[in-house]
PDB file of N, CA and C in Angstrom:
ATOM      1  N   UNK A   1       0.847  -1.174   0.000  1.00  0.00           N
ATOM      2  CA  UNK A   1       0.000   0.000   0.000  1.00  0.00           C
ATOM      3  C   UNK A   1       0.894   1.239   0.000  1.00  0.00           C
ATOM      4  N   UNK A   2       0.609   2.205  -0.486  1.00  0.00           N
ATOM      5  CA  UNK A   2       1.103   3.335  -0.828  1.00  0.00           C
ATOM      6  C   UNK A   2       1.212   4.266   0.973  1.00  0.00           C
ATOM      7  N   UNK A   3       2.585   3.794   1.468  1.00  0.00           N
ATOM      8  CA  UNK A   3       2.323   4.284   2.396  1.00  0.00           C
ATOM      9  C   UNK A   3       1.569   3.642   3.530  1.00  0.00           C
ATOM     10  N   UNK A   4       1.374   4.200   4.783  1.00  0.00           N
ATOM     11  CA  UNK A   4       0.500   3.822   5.797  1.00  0.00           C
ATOM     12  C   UNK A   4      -0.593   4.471   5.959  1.00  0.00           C
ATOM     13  N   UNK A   5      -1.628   3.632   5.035  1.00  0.00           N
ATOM     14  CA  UNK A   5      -2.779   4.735   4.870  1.00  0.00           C
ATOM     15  C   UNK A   5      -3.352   4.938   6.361  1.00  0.00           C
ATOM     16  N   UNK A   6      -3.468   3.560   7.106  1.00  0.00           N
ATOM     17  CA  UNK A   6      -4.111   3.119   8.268  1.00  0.00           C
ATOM     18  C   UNK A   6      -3.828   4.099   9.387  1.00  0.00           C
ATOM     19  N   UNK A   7      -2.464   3.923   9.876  1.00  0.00           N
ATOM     20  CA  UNK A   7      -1.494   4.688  10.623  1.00  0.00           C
ATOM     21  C   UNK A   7      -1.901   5.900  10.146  1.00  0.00           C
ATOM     22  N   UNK A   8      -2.096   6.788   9.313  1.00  0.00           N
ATOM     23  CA  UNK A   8      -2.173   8.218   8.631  1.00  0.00           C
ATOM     24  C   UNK A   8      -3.488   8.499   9.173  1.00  0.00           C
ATOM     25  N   UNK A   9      -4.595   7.880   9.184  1.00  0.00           N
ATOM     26  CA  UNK A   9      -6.050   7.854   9.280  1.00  0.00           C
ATOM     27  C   UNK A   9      -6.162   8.251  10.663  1.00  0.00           C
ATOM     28  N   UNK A  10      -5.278   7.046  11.348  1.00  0.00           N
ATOM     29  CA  UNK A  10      -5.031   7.165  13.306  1.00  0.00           C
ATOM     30  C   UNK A  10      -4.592   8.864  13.315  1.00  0.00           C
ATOM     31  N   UNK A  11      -3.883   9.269  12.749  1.00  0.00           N
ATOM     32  CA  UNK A  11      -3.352  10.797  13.168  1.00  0.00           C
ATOM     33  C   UNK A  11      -4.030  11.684  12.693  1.00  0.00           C
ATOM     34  N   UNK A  12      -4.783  11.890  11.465  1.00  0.00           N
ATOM     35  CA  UNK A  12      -6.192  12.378  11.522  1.00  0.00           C
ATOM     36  C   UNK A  12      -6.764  12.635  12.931  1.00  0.00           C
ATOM     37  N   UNK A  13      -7.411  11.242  12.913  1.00  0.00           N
ATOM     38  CA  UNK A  13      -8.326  11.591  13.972  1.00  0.00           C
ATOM     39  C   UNK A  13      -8.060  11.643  14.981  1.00  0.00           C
ATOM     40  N   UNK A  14      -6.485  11.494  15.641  1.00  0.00           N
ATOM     41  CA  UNK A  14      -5.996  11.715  16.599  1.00  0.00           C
ATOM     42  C   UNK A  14      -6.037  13.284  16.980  1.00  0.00           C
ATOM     43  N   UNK A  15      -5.361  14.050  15.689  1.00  0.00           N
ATOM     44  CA  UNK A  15      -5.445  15.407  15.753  1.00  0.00           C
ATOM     45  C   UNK A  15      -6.639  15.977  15.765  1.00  0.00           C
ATOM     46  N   UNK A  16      -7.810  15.499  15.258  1.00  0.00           N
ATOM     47  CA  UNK A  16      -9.069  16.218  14.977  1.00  0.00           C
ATOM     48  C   UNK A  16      -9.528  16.503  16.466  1.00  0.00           C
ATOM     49  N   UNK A  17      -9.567  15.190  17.221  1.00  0.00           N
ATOM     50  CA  UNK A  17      -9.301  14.744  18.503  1.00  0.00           C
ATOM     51  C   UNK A  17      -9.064  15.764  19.293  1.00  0.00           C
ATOM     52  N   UNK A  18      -8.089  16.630  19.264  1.00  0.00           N
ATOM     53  CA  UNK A  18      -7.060  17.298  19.946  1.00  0.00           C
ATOM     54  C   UNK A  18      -8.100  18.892  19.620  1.00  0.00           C
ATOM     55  N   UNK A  19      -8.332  18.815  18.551  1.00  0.00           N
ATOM     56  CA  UNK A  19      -8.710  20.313  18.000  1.00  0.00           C
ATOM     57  C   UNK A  19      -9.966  20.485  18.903  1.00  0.00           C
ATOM     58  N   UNK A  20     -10.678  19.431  18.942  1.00  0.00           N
ATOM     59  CA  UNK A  20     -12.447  18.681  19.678  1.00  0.00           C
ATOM     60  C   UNK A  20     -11.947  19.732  20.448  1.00  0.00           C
ATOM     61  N   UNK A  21     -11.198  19.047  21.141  1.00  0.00           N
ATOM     62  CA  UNK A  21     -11.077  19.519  22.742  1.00  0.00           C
ATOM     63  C   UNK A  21     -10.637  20.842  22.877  1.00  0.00           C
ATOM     64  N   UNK A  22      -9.788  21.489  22.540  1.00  0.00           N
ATOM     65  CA  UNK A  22      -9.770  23.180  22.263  1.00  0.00           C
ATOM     66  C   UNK A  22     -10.616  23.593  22.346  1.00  0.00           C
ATOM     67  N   UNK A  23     -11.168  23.419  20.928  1.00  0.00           N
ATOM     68  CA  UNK A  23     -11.965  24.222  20.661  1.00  0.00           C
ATOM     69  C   UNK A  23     -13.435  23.984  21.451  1.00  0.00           C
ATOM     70  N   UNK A  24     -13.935  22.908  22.233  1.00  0.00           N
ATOM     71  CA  UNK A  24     -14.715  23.082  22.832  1.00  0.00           C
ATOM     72  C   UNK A  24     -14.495  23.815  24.385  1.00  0.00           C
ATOM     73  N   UNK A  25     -13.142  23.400  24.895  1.00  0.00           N
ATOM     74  CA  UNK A  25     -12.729  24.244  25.532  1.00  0.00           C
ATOM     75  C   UNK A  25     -12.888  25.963  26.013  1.00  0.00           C
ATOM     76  N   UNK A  26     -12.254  26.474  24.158  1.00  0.00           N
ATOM     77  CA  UNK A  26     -12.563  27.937  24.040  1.00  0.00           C
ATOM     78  C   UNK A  26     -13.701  28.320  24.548  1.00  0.00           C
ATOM     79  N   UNK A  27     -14.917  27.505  23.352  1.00  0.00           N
ATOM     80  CA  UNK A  27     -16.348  27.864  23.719  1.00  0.00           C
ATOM     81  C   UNK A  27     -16.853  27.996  25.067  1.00  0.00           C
ATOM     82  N   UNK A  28     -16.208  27.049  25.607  1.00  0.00           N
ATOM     83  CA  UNK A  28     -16.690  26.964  27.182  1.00  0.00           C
ATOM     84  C   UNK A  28     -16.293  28.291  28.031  1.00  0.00           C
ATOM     85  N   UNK A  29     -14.798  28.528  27.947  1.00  0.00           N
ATOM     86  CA  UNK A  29     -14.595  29.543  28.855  1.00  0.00           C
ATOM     87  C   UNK A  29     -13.858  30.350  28.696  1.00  0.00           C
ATOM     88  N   UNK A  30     -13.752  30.702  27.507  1.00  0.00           N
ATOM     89  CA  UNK A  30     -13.501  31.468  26.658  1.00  0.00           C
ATOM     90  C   UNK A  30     -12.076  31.948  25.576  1.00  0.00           C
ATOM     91  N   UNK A  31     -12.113  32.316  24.844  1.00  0.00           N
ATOM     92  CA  UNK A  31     -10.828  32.285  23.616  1.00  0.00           C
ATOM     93  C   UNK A  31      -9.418  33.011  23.868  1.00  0.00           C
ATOM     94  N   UNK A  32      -9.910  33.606  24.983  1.00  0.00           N
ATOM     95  CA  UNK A  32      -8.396  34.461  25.749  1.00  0.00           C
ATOM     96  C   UNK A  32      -8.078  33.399  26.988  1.00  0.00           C
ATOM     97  N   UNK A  33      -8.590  32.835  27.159  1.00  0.00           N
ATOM     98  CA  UNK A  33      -8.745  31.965  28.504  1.00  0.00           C
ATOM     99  C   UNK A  33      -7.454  31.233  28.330  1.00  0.00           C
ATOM    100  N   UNK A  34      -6.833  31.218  29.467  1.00  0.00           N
ATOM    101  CA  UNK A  34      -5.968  30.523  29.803  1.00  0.00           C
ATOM    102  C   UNK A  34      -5.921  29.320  30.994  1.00  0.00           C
ATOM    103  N   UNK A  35      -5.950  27.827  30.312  1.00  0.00           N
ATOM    104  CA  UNK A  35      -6.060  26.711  31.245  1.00  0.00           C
ATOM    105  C   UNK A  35      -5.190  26.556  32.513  1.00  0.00           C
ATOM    106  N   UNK A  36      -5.449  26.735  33.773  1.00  0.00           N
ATOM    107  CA  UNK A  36      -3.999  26.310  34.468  1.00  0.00           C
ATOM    108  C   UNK A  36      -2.720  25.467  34.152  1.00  0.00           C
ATOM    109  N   UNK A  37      -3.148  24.341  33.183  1.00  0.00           N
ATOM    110  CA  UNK A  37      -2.050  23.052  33.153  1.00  0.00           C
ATOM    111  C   UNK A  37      -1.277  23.911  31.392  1.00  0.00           C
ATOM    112  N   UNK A  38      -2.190  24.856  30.765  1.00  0.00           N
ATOM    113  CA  UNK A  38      -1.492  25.677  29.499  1.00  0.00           C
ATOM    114  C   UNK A  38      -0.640  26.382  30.016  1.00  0.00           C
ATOM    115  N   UNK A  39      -0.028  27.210  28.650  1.00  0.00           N
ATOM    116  CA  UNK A  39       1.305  27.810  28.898  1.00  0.00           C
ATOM    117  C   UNK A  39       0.861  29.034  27.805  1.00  0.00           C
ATOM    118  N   UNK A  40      -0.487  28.688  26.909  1.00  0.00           N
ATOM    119  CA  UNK A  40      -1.178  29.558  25.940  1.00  0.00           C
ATOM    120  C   UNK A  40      -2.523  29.713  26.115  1.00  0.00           C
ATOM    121  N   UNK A  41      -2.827  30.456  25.710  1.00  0.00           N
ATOM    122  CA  UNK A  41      -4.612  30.948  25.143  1.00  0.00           C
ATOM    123  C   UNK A  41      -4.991  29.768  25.062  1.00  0.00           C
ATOM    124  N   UNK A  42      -6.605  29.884  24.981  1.00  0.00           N
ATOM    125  CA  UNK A  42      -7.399  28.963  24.050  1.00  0.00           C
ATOM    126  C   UNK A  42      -6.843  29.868  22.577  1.00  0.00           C
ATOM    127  N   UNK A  43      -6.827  30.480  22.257  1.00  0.00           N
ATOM    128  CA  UNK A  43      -7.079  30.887  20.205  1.00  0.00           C
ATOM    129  C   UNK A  43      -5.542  30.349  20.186  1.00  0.00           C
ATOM    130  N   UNK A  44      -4.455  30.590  20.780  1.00  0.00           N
ATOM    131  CA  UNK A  44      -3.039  29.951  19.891  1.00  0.00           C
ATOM    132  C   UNK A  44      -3.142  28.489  20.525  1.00  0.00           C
ATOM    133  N   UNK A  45      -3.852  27.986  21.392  1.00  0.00           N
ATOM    134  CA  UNK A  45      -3.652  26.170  21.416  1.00  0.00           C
ATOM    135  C   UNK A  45      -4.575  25.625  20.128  1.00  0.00           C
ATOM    136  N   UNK A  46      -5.603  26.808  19.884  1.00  0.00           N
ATOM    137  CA  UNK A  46      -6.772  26.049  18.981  1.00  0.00           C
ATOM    138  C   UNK A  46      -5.634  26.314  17.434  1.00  0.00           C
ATOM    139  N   UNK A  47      -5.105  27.008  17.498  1.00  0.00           N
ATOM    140  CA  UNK A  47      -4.423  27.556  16.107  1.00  0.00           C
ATOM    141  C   UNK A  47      -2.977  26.771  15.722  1.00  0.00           C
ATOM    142  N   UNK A  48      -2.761  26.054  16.798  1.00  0.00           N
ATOM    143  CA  UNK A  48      -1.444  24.857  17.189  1.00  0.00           C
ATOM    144  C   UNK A  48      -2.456  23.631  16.878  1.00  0.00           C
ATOM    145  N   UNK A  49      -3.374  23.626  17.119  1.00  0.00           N
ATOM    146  CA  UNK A  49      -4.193  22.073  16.651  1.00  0.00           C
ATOM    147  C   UNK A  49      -4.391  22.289  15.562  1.00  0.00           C
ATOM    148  N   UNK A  50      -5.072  23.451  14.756  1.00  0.00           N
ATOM    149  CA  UNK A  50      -5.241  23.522  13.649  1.00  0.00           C
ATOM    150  C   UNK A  50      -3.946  23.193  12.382  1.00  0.00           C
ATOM    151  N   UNK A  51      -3.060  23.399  12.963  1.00  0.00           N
ATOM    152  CA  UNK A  51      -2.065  23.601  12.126  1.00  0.00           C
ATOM    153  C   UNK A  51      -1.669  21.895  12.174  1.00  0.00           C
ATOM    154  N   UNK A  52      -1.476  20.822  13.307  1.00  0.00           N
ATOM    155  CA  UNK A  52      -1.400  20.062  13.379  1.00  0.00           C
ATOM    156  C   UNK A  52      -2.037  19.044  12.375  1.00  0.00           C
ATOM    157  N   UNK A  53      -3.458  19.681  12.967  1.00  0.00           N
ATOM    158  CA  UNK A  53      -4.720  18.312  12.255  1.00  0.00           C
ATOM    159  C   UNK A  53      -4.037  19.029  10.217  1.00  0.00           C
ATOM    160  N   UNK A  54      -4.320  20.244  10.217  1.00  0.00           N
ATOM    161  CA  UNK A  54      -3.537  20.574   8.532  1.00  0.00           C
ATOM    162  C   UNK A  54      -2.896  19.554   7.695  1.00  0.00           C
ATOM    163  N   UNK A  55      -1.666  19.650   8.578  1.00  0.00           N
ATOM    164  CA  UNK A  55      -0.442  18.455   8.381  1.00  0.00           C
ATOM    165  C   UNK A  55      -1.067  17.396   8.255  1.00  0.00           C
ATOM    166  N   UNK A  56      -1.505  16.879   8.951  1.00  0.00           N
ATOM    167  CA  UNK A  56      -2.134  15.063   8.918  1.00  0.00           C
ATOM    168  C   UNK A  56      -2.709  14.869   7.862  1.00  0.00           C
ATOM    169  N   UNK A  57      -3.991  15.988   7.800  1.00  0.00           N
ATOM    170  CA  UNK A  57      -4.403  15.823   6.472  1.00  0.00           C
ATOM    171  C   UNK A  57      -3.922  15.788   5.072  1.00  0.00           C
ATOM    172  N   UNK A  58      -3.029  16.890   5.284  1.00  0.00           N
ATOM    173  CA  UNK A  58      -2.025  16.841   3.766  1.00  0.00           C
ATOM    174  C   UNK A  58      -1.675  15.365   3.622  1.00  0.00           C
ATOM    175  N   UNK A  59      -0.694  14.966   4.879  1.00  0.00           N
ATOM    176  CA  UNK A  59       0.042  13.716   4.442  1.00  0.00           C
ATOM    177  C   UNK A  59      -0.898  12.381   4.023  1.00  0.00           C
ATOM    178  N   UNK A  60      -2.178  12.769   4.682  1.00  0.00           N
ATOM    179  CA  UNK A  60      -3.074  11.460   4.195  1.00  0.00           C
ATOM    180  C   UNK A  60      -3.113  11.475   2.774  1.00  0.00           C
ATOM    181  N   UNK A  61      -4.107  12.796   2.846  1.00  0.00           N
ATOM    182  CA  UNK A  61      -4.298  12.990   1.319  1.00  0.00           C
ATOM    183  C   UNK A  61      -2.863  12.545   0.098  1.00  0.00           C
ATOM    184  N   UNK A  62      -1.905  12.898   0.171  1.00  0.00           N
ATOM    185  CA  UNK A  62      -0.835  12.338  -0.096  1.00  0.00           C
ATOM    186  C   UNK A  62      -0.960  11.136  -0.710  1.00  0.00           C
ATOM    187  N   UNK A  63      -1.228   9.736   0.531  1.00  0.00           N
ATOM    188  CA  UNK A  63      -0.811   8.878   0.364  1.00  0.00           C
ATOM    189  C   UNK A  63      -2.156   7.934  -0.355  1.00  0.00           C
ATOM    190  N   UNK A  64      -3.133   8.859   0.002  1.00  0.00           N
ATOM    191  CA  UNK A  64      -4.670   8.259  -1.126  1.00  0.00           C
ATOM    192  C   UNK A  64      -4.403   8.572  -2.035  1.00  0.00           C
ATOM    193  N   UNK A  65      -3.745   9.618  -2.365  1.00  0.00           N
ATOM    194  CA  UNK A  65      -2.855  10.079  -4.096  1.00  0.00           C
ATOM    195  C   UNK A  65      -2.267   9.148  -4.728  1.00  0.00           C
ATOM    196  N   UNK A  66      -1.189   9.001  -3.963  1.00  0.00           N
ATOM    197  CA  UNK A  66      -0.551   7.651  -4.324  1.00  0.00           C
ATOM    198  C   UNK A  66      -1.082   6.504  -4.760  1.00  0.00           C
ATOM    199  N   UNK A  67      -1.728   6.112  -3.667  1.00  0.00           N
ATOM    200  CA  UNK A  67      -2.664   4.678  -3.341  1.00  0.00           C
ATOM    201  C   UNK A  67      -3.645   4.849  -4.590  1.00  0.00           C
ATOM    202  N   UNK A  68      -4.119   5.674  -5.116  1.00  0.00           N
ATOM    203  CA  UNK A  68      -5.055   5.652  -6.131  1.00  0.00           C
ATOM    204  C   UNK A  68      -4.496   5.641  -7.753  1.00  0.00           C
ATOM    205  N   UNK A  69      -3.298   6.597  -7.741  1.00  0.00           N
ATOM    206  CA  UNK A  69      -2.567   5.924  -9.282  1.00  0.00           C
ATOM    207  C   UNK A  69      -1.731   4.722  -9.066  1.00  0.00           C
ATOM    208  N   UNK A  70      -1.567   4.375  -7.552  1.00  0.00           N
ATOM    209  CA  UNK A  70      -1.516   2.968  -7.824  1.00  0.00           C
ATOM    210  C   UNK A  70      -2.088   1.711  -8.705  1.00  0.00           C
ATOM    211  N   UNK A  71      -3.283   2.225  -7.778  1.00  0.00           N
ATOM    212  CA  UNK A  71      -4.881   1.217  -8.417  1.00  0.00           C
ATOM    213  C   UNK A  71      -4.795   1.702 -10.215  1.00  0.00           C
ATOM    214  N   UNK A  72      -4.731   3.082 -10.533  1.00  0.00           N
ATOM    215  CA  UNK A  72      -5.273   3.344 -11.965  1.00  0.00           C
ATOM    216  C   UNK A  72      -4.325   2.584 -12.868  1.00  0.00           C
ATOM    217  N   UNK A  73      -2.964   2.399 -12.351  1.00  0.00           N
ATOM    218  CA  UNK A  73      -1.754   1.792 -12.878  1.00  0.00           C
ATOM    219  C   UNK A  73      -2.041   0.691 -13.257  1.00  0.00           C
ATOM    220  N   UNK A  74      -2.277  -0.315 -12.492  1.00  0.00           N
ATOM    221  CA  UNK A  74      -2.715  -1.523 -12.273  1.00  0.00           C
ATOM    222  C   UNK A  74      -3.918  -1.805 -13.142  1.00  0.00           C
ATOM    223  N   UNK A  75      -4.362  -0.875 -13.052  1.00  0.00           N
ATOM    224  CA  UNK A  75      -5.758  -1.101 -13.832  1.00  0.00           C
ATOM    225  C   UNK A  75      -5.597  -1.279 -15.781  1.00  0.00           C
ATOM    226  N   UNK A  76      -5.057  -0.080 -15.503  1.00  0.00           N
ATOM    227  CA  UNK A  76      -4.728  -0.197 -16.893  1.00  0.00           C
ATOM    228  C   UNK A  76      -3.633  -0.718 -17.656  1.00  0.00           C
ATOM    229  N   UNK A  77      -3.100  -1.475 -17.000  1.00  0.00           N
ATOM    230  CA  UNK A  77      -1.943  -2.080 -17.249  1.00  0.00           C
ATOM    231  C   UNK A  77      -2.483  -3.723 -17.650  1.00  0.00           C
ATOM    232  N   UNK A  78      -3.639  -3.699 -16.740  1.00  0.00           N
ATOM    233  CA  UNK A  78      -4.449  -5.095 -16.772  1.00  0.00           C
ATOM    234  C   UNK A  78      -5.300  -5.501 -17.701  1.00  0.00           C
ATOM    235  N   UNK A  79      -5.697  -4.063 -18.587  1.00  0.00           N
ATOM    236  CA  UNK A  79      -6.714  -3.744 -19.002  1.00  0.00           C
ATOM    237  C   UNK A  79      -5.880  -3.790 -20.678  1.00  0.00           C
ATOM    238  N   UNK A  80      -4.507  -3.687 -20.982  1.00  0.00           N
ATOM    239  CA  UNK A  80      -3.381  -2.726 -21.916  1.00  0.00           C
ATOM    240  C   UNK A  80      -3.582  -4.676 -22.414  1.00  0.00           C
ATOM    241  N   UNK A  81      -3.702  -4.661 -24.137  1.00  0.00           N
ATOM    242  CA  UNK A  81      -3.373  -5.635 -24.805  1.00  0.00           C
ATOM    243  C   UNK A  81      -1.977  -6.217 -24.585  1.00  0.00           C
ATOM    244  N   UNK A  82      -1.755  -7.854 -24.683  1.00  0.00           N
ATOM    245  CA  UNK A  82      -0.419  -8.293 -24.333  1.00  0.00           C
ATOM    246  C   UNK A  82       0.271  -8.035 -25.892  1.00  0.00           C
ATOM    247  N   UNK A  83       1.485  -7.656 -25.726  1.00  0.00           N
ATOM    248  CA  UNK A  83       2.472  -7.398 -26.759  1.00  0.00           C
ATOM    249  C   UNK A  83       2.375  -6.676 -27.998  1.00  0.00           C
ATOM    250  N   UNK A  84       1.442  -5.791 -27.847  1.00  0.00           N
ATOM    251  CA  UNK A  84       1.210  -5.181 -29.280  1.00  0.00           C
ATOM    252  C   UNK A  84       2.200  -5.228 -30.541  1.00  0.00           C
ATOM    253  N   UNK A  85       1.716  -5.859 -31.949  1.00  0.00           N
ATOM    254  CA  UNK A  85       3.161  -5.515 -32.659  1.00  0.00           C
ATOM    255  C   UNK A  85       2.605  -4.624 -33.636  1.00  0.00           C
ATOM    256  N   UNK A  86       3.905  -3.740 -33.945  1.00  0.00           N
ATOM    257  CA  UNK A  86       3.445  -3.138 -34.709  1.00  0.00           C
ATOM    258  C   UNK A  86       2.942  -3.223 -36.284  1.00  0.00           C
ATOM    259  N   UNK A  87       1.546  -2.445 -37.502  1.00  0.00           N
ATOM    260  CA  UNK A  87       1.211  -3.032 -38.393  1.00  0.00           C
ATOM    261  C   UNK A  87       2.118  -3.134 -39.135  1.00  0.00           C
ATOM    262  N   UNK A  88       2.286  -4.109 -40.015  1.00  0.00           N
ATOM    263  CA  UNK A  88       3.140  -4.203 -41.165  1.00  0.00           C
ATOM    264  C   UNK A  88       3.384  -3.019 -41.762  1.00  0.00           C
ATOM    265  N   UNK A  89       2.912  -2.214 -42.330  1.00  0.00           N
ATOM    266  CA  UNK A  89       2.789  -1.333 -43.396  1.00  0.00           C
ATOM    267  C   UNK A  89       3.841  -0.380 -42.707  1.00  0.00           C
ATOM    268  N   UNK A  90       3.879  -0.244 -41.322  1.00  0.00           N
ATOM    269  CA  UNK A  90       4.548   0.997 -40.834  1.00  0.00           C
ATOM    270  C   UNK A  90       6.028   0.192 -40.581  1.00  0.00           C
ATOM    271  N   UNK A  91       6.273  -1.295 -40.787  1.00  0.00           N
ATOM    272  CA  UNK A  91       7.447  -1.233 -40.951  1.00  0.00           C
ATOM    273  C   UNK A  91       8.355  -1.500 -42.171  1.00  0.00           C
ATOM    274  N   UNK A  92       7.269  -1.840 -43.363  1.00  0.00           N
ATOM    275  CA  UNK A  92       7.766  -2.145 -44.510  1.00  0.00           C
ATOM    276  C   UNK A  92       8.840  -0.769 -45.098  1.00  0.00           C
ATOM    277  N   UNK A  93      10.049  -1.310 -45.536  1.00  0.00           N
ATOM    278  CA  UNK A  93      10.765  -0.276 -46.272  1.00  0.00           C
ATOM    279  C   UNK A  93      10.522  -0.265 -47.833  1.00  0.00           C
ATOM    280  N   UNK A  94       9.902   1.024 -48.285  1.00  0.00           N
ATOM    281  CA  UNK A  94      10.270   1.106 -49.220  1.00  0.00           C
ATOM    282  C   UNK A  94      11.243   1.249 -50.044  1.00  0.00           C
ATOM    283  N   UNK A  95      10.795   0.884 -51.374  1.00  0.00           N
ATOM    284  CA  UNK A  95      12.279  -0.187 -52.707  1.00  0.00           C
ATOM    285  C   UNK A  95      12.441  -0.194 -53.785  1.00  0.00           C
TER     286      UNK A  95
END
């Protein structure tokens, strides 16, 4: 497989995960709010998840890129006549 699609999927939703919680966070008590166990805002932890879950997504997307001209490869490769030769006429020399 093109990559670890599986593993890639886990960090998705690992990160999405992460954003959940921010951002429900923010809502709760508000976007300047600062958690005791933070060291930031809610808006730059939510804007540090965002940027996170970003990444994950790119790299998935990535590897379904891959994973899919994989498949089209395959496909048409399966699909491609065995040994084509070429017609006579285009190799006859004229004499």
């Amino acid at each position: 497989m093109a990559r670890d699609i599986e593993a890639l999927t886990w960090k998705v939703l690992e990160e999405a995960a992460e954003l959940q919680k921010v951002l429900a966070t923010a809502n709760q008590i508000g976007w300047d709010a600062t958690h005791p166990r933070a060291e930031a805002p809610n808006y730059e932890l939510a804007m540090h998840e965002l940027d996170d879950l970003d990444e994950a997504v790119q790299d998935l997307m990535e590897a379904l890129y891959e994973y899919r001209d994989e498949k089209l490869t395959k496909k048409i490769l399966a699909e491609a006549p065995a040994a084509a030769t070429p017609p006579q006429a285009a190799i006859q020399v004229e004499g």
